[in-house]
Protein backbone atom coordinates (compact mmCIF):
# COMPACT_ATOMS: atom_id res chain seq x y z
CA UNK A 1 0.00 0.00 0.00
CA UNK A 2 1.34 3.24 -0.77
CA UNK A 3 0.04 6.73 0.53
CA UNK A 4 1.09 10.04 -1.20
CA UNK A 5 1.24 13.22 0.92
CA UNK A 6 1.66 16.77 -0.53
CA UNK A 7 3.19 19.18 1.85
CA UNK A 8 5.51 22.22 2.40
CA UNK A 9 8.91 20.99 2.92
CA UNK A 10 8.23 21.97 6.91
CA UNK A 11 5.53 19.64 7.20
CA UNK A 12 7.71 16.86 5.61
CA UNK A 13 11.11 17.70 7.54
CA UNK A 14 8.49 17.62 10.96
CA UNK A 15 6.76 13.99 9.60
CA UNK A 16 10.65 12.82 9.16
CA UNK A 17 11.61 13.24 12.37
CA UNK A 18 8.94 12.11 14.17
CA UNK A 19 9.02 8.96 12.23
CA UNK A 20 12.32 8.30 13.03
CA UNK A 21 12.07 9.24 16.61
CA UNK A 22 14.13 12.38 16.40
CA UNK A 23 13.80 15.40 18.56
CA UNK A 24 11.15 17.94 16.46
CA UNK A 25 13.23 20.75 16.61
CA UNK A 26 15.65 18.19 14.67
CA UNK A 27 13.85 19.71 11.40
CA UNK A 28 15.37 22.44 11.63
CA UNK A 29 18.58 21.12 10.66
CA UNK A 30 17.39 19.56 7.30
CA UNK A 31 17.24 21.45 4.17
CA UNK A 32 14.59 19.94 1.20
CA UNK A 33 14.54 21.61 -1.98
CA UNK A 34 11.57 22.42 -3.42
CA UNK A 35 9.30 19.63 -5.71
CA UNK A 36 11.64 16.92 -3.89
CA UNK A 37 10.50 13.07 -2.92
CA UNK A 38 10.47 11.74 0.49
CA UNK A 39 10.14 7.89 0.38
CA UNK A 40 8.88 6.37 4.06
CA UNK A 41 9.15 2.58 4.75
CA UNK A 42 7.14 1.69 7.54
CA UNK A 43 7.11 -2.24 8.13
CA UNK A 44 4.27 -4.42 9.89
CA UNK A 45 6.90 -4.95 12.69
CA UNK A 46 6.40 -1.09 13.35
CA UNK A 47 10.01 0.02 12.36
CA UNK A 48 10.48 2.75 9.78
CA UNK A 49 13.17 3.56 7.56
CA UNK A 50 13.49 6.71 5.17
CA UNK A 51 14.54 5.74 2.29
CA UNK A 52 15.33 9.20 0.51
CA UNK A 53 14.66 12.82 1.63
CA UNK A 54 14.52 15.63 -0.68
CA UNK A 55 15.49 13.87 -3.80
CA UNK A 56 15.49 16.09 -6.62
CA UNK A 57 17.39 13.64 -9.40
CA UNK A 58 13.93 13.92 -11.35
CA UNK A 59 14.84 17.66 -11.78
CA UNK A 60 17.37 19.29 -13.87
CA UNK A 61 19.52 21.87 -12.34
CA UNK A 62 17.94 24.52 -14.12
CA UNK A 63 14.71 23.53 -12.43
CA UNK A 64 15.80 22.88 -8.59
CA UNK A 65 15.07 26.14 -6.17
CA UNK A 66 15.46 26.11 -2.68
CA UNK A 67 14.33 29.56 -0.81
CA UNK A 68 13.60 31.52 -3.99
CA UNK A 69 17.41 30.28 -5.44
CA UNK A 70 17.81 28.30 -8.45
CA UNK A 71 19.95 26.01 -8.38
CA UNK A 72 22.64 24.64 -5.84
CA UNK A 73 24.17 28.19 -5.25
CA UNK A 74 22.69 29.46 -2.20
């Protein structure tokens, strides 16, 4: 089963760490660029793993922008 959430990169960053059992404020040390995927493995068991955060290899640098910057200069 697969669920697909759309969300500001906050809302992701906050979902990410409390998946993984990290301190919220913990978000604020992550940086996701905008349009990125987030892939979430949560097992029966009850463990979850991430399996990528803020992947942006579907994009080509011309198209990545992260706080109103294009590209990876910022």
């Amino acid at each position: 089963e697969f669920e697909v959430i759309i969300g500001h990169a906050n809302v992701i960053r906050y979902f990410f760490c409390r998946a993984l059992q990290l301190s919220p404020e913990a978000w604020l040390r992550l940086c996701i660029f905008n349009c990125s995927l987030t892939y979430f493995t949560i097992r029966p068991t009850g463990t979850v793993s991430c399996r990528m955060l803020g992947d942006i290899g579907h994009l080509g640098y011309d198209h990545s922008t992260f706080s109103m910057h294009h590209g990876f200069k910022w």
